[in-house]
C-alpha atoms as a PDB file:
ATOM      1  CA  UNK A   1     -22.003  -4.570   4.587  1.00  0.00           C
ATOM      2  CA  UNK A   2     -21.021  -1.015   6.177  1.00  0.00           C
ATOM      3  CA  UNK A   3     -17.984   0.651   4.690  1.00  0.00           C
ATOM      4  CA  UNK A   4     -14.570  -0.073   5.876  1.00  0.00           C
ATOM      5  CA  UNK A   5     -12.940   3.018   7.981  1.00  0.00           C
ATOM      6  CA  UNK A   6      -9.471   3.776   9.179  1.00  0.00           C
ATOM      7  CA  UNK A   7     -11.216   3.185  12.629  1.00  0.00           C
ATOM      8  CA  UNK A   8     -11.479  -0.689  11.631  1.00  0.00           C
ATOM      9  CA  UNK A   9      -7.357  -1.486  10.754  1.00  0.00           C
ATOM     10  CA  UNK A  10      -6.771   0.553  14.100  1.00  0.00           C
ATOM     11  CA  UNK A  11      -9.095  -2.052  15.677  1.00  0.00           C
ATOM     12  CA  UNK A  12      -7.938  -5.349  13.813  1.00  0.00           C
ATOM     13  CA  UNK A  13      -4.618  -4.192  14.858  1.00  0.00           C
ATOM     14  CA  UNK A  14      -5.813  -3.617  18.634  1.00  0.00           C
ATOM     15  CA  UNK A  15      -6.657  -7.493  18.596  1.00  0.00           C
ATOM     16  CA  UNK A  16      -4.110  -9.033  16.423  1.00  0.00           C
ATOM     17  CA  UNK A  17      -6.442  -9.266  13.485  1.00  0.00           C
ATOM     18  CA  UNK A  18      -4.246  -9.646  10.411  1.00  0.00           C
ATOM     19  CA  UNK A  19      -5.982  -7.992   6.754  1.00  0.00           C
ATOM     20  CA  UNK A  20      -5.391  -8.533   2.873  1.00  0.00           C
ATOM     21  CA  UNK A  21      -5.567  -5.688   0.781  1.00  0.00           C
ATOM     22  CA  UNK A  22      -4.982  -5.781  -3.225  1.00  0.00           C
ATOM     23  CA  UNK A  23      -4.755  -2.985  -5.915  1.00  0.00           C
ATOM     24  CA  UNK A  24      -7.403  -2.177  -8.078  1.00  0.00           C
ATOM     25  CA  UNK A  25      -7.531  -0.274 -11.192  1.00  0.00           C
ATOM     26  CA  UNK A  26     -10.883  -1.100 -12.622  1.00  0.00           C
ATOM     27  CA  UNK A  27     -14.716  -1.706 -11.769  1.00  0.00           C
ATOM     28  CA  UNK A  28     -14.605  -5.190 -12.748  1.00  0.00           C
ATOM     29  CA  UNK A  29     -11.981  -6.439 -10.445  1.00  0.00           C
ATOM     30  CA  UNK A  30     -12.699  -3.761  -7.488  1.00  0.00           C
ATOM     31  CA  UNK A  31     -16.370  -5.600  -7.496  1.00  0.00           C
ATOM     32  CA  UNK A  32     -14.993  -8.959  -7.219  1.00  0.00           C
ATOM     33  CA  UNK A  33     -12.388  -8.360  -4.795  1.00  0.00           C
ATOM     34  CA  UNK A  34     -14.962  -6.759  -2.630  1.00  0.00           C
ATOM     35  CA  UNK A  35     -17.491  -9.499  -3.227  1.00  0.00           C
ATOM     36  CA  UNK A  36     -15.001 -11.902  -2.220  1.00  0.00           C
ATOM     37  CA  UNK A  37     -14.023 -10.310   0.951  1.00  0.00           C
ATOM     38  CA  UNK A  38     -10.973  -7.870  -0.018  1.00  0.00           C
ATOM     39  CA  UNK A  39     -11.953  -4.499   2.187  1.00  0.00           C
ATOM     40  CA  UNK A  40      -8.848  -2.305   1.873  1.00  0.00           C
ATOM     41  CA  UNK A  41      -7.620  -1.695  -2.431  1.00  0.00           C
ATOM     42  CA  UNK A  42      -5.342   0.814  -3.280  1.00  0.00           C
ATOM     43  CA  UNK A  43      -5.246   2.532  -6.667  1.00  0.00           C
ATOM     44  CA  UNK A  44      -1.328   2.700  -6.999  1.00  0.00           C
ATOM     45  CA  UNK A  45       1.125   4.180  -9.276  1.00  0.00           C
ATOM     46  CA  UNK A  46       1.898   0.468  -9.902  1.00  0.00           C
ATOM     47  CA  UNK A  47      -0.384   0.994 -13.064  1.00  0.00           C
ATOM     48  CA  UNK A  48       2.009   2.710 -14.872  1.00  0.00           C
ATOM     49  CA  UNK A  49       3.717  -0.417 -15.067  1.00  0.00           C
ATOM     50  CA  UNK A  50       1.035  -2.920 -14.964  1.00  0.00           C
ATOM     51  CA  UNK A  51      -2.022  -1.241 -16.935  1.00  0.00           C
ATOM     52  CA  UNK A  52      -0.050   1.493 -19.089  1.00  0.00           C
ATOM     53  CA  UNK A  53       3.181  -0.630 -19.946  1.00  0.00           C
ATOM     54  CA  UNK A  54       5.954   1.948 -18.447  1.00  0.00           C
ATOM     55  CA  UNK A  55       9.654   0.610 -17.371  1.00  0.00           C
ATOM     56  CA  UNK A  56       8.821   2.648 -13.991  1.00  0.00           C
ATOM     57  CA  UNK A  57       5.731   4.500 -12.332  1.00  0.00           C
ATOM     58  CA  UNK A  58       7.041   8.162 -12.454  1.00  0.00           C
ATOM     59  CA  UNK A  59       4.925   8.886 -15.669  1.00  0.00           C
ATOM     60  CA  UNK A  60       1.587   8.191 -13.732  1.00  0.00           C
ATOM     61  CA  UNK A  61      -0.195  11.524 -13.504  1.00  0.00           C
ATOM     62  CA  UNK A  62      -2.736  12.457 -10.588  1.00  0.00           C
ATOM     63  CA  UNK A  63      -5.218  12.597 -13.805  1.00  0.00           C
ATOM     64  CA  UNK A  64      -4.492   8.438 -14.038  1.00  0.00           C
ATOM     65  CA  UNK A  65      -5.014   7.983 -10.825  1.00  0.00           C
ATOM     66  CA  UNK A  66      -8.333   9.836 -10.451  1.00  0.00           C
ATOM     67  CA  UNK A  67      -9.848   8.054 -13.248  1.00  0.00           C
ATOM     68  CA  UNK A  68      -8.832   4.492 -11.428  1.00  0.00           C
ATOM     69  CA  UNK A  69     -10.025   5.527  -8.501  1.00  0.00           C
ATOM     70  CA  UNK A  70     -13.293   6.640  -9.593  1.00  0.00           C
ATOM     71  CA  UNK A  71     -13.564   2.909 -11.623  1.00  0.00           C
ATOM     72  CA  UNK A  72     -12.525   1.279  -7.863  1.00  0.00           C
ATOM     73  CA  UNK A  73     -14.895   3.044  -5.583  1.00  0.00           C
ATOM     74  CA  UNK A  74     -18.217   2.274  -8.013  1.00  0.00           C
ATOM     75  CA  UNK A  75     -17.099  -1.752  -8.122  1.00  0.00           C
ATOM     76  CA  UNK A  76     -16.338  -1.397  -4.643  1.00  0.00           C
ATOM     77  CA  UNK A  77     -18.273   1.345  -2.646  1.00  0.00           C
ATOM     78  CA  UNK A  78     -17.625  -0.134   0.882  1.00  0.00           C
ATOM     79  CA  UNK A  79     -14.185  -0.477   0.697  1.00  0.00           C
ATOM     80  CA  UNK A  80     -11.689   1.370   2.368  1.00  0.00           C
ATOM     81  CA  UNK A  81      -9.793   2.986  -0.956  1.00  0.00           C
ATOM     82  CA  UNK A  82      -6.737   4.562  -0.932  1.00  0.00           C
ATOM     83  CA  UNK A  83      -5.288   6.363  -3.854  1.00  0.00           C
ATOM     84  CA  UNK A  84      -1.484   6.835  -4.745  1.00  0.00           C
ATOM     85  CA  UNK A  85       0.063  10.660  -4.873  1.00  0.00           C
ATOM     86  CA  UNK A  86       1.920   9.719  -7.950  1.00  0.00           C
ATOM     87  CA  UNK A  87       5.592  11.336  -8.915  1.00  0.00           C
ATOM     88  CA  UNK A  88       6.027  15.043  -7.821  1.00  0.00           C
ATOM     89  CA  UNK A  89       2.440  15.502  -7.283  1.00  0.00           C
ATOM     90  CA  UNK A  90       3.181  16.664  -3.419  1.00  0.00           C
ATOM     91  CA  UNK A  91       6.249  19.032  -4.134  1.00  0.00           C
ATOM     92  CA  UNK A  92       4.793  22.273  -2.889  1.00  0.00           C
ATOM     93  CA  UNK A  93       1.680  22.776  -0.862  1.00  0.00           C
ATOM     94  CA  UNK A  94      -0.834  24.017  -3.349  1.00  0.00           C
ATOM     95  CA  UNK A  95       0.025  21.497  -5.742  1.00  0.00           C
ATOM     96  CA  UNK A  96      -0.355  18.805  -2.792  1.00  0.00           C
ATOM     97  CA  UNK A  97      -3.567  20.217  -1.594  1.00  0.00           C
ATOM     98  CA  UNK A  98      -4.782  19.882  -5.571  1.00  0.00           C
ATOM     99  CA  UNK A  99      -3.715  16.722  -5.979  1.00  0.00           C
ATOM    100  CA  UNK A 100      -5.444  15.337  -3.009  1.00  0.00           C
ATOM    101  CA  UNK A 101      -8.485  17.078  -3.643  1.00  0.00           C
ATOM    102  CA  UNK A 102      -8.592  15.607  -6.793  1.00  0.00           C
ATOM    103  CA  UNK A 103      -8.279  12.220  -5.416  1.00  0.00           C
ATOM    104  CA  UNK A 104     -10.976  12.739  -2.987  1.00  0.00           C
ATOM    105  CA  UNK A 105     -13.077  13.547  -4.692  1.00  0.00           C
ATOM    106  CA  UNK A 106     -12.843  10.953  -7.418  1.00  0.00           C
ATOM    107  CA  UNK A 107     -13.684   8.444  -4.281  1.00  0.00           C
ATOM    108  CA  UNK A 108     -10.796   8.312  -2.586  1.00  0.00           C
ATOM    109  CA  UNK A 109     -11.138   7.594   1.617  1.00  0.00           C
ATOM    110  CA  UNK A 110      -7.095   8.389   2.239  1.00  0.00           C
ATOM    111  CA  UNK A 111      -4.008   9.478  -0.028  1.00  0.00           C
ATOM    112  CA  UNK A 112      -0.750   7.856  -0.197  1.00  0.00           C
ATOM    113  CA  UNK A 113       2.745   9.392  -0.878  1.00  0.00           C
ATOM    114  CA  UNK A 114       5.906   8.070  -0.445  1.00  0.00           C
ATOM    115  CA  UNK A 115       8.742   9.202   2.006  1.00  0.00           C
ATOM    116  CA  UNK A 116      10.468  10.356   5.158  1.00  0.00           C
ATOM    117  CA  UNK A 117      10.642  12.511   8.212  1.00  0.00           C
ATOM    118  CA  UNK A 118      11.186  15.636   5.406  1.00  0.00           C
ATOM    119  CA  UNK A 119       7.234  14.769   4.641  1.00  0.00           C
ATOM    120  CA  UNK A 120       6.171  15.027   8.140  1.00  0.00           C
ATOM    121  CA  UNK A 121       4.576  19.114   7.597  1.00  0.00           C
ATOM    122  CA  UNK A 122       3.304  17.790   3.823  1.00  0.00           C
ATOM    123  CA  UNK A 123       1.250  14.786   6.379  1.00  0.00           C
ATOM    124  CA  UNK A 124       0.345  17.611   9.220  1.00  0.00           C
ATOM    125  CA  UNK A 125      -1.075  20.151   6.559  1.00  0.00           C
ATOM    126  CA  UNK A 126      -2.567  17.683   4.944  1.00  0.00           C
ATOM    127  CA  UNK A 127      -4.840  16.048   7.715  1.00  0.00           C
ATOM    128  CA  UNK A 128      -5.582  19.317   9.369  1.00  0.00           C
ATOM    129  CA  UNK A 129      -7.746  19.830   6.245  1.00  0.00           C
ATOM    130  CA  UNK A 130      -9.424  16.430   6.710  1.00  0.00           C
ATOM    131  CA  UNK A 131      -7.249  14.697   4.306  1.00  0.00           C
ATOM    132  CA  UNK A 132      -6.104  11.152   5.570  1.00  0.00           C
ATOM    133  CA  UNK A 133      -2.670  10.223   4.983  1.00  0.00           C
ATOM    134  CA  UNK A 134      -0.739   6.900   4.594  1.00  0.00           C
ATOM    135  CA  UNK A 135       2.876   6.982   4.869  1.00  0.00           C
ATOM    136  CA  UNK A 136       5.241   4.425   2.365  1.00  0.00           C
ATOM    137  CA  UNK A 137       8.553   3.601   3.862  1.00  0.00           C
ATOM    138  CA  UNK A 138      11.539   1.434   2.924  1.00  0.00           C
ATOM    139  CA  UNK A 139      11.560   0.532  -1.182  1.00  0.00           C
ATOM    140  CA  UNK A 140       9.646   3.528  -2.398  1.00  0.00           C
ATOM    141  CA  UNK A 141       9.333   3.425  -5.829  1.00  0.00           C
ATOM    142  CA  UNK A 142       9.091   6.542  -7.230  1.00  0.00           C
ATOM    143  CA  UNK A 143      12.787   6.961  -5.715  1.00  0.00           C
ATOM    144  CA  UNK A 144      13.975   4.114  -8.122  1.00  0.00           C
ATOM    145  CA  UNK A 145      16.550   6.598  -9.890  1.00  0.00           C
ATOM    146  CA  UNK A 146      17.852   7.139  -6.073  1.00  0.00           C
ATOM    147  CA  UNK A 147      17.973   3.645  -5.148  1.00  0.00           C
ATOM    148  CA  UNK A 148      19.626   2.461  -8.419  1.00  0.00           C
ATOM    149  CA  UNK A 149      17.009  -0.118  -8.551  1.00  0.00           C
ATOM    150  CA  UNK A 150      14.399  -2.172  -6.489  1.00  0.00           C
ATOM    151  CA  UNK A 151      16.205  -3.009  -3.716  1.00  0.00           C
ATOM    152  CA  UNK A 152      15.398  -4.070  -0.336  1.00  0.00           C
ATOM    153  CA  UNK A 153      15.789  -1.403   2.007  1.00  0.00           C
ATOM    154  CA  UNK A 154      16.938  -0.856   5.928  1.00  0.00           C
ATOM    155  CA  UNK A 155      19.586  -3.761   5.960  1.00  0.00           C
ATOM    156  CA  UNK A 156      22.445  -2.092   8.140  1.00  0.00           C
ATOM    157  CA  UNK A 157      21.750  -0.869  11.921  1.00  0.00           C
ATOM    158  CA  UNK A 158      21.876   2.849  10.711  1.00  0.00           C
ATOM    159  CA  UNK A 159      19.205   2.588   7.772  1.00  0.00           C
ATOM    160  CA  UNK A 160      16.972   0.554   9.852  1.00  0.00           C
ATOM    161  CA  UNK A 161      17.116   3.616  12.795  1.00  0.00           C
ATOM    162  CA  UNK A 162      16.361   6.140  10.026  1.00  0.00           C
ATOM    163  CA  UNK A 163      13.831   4.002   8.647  1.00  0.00           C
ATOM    164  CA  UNK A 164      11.989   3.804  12.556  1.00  0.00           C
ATOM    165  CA  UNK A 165      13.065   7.464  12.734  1.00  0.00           C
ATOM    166  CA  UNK A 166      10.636   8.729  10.251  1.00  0.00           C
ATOM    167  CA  UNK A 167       7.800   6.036  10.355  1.00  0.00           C
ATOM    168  CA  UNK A 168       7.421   7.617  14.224  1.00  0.00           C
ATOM    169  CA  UNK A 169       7.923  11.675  13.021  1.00  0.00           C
ATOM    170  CA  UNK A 170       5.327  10.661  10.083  1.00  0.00           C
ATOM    171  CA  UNK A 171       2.630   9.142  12.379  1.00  0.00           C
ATOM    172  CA  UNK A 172       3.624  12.270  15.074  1.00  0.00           C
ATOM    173  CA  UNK A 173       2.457  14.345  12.123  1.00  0.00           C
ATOM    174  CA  UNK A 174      -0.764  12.736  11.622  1.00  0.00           C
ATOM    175  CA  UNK A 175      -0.286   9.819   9.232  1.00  0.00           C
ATOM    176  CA  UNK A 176      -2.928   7.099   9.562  1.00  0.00           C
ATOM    177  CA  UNK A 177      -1.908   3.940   8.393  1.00  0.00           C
ATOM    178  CA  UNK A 178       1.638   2.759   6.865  1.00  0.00           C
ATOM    179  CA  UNK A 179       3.446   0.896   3.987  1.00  0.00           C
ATOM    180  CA  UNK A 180       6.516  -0.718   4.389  1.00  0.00           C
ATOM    181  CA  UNK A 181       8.254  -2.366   1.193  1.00  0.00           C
ATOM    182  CA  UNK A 182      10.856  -4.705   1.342  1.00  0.00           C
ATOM    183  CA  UNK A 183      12.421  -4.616   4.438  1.00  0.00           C
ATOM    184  CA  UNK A 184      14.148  -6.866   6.585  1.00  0.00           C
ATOM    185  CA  UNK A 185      11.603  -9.560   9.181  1.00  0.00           C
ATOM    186  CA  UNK A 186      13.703  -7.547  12.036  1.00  0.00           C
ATOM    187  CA  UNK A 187      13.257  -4.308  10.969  1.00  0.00           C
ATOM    188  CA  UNK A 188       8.955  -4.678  10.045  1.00  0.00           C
ATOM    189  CA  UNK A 189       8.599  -6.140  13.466  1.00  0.00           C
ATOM    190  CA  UNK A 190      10.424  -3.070  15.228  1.00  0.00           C
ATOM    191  CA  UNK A 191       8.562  -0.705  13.203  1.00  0.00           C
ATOM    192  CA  UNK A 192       5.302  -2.442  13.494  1.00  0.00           C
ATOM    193  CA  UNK A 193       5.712  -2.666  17.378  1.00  0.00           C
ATOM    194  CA  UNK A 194       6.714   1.078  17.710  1.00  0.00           C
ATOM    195  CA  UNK A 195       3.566   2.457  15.757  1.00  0.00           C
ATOM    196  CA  UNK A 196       0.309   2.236  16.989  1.00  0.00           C
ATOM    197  CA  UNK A 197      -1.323   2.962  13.382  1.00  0.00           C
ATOM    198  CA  UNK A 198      -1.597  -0.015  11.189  1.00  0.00           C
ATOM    199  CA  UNK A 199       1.159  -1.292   9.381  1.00  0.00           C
ATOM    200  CA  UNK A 200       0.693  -2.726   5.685  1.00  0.00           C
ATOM    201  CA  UNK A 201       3.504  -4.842   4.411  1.00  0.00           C
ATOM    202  CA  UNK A 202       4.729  -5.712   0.899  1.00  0.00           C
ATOM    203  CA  UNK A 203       7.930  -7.707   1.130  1.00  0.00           C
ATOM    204  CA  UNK A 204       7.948  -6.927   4.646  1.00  0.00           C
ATOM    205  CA  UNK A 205       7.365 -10.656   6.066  1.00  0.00           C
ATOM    206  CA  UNK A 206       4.332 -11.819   7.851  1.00  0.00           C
ATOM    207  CA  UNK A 207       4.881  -9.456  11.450  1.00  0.00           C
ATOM    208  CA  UNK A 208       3.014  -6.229   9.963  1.00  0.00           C
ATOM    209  CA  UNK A 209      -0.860  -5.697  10.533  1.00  0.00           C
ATOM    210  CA  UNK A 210      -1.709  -6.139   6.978  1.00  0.00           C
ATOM    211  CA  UNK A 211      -0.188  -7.099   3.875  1.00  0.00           C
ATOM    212  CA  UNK A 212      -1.048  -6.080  -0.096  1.00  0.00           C
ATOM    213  CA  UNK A 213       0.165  -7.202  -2.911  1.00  0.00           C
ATOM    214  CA  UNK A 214      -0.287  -6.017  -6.250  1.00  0.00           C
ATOM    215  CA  UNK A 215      -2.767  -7.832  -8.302  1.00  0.00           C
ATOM    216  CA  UNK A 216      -1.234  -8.707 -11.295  1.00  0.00           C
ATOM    217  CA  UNK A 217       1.716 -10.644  -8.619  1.00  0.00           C
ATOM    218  CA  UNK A 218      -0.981 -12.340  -6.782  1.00  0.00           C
ATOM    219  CA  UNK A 219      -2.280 -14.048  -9.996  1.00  0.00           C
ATOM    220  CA  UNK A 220       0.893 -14.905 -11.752  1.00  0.00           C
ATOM    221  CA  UNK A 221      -0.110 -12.410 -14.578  1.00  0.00           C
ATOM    222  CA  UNK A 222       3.294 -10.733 -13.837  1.00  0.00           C
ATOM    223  CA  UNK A 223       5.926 -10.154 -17.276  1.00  0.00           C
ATOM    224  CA  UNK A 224       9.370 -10.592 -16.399  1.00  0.00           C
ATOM    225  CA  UNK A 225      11.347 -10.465 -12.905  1.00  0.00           C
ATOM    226  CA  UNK A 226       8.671 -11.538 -10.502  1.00  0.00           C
ATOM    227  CA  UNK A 227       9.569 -10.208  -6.811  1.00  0.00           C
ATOM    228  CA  UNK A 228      10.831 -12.364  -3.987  1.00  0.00           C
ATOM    229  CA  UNK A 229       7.834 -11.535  -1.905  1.00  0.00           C
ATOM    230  CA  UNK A 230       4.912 -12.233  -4.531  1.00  0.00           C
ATOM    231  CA  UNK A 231       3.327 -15.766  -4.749  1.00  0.00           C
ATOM    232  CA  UNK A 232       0.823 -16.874  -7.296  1.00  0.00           C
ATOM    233  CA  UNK A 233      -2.416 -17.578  -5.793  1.00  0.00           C
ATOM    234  CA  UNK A 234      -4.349 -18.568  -9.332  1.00  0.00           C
ATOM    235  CA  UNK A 235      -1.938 -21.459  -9.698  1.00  0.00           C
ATOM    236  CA  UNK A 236      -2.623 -23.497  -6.928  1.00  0.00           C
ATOM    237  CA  UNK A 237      -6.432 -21.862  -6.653  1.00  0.00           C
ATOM    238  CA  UNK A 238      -7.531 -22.734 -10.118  1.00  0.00           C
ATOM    239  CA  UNK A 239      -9.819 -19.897  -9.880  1.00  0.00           C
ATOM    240  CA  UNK A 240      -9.936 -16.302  -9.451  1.00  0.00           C
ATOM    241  CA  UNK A 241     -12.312 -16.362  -6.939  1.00  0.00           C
ATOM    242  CA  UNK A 242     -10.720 -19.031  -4.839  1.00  0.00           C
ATOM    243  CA  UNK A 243      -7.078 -17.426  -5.420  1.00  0.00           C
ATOM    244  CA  UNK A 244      -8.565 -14.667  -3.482  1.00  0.00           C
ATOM    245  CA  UNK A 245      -9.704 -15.983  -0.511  1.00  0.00           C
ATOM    246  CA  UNK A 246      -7.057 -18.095  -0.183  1.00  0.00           C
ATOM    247  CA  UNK A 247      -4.923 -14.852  -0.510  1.00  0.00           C
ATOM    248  CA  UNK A 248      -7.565 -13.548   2.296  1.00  0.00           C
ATOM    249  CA  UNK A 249      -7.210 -16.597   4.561  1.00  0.00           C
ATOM    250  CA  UNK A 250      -3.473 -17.471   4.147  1.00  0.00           C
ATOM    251  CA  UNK A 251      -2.947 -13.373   5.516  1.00  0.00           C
ATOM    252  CA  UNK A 252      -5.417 -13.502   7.932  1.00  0.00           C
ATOM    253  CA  UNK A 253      -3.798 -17.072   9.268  1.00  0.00           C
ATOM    254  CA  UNK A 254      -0.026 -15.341   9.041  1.00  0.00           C
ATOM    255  CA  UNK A 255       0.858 -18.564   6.784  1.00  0.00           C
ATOM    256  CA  UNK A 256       1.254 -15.788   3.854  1.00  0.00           C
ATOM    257  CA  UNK A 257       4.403 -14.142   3.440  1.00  0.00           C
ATOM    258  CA  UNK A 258       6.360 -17.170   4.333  1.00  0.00           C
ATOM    259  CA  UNK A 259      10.027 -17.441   5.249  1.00  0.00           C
ATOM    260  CA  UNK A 260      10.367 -17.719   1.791  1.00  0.00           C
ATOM    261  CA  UNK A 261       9.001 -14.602   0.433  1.00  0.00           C
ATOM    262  CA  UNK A 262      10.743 -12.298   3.578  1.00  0.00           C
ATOM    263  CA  UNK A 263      14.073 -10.887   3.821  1.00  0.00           C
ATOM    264  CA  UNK A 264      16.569 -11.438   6.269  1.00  0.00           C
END
């Protein structure tokens, strides 16, 4: 199989082509998602909740994610990876361009970090040294002691224009692919529709390009609140192995997130 590129989601989104992604933290699971068809993982912050056991992901150092993303890109070494900027890892431009070096070269193919229009110079500096960036807009989670919360984000006309405001300034700047978390159906279609870079939803219904879900919520493995938007694929699967492709085909058919898992 030839490696997954950037130049691939651009395509599948040229021709309607819907995609699953998944996180990945380990070697074991990056090799089976990839053997089963998964072609886009992301090492996210997410493990300081899931793998280290925190209340939020702001402890997550670019250190943790290095070492994840190293364990991803030997189970999977034609995927398309992307790796997380964790908490105040991007707040001034050397430390940015040391954290993203340092997630390069642990195997990452494009860095995530999380925010607005104010990011839009971070994105530009960032791929004019051959750095690939992916924007994350709506719930970002490392803003949690902003928010108040998890909360769905972009419900009232005025947050939904700032919300399109700086998904178009970051892809102006460079950015290569998008998250949007937990936004409205309305709001994910506009968005999706105004960018011509992929768009990768989480709790932002079944109109983006792509959709990812973290693993742990896609095989009921999940401690406490589960989110609206997750559904448990092992359950109804009976296997890992089938609870993944059906993730794969239930994305790629638009069947997966139903009205059920979306916001209004």
């Amino acid at each position: 199989m030839k490696p997954t590129t950037i130049s691939h989601l651009r395509q599948w989104k040229a021709s309607g082509r819907k995609f699953a992604a998944l996180t990945a933290y380990d070697f074991s699971f990056a090799r089976l998602f990839a053997n089963e068809g998964v072609q886009v993982m992301l090492i996210g912050d997410s493990l300081g909740m899931t793998v280290q056991g925190h209340e939020s992901t702001l402890p997550v150092t670019v250190a943790d994610i290095a070492y994840h993303t190293a364990a991803v890109r030997r189970g999977a070494p034609q995927a398309l990876v992307m790796a997380d900027l964790p908490f105040m890892s991007y707040s001034t431009p050397q430390q940015t361009f040391d954290s993203a070096a340092q997630l390069m070269r642990a195997g990452a193919n494009i860095v995530k970090l999380e925010g607005g229009e104010w990011l839009a110079e971070t994105v530009r500096m960032l791929t004019e040294r051959a750095v690939p960036v992916c924007g994350h807009l709506g719930l970002t989670p490392q803003s949690v002691n902003i928010f108040g919360g998890y909360k769905v984000q972009g419900r009232d006309e005025a947050a939904a224009e700032r919300l399109l405001a700086d998904a178009l300034a970051l892809e102006a700047a460079g950015a290569q692919l998008m998250v949007l978390e937990c936004v409205p159906v309305a709001l994910a279609q506009r968005i999706t529709e105004a960018l011509a870079i992929p768009v990768i939803g989480i709790g932002a219904s079944n109109v983006t390009n792509g959709q990812i879900l973290v693993m742990h919520d896609a095989f009921g493995i999940t401690g406490g609140h589960i989110p609206k938007f997750a559904k448990n694929f092992l359950a109804e699967a009976g296997d890992i192995r089938t609870a993944i492709r059906h993730y794969i085909g239930e994305v790629e058919a638009g069947t997966y997130p139903a009205a059920e898992h979306s916001f209004q």
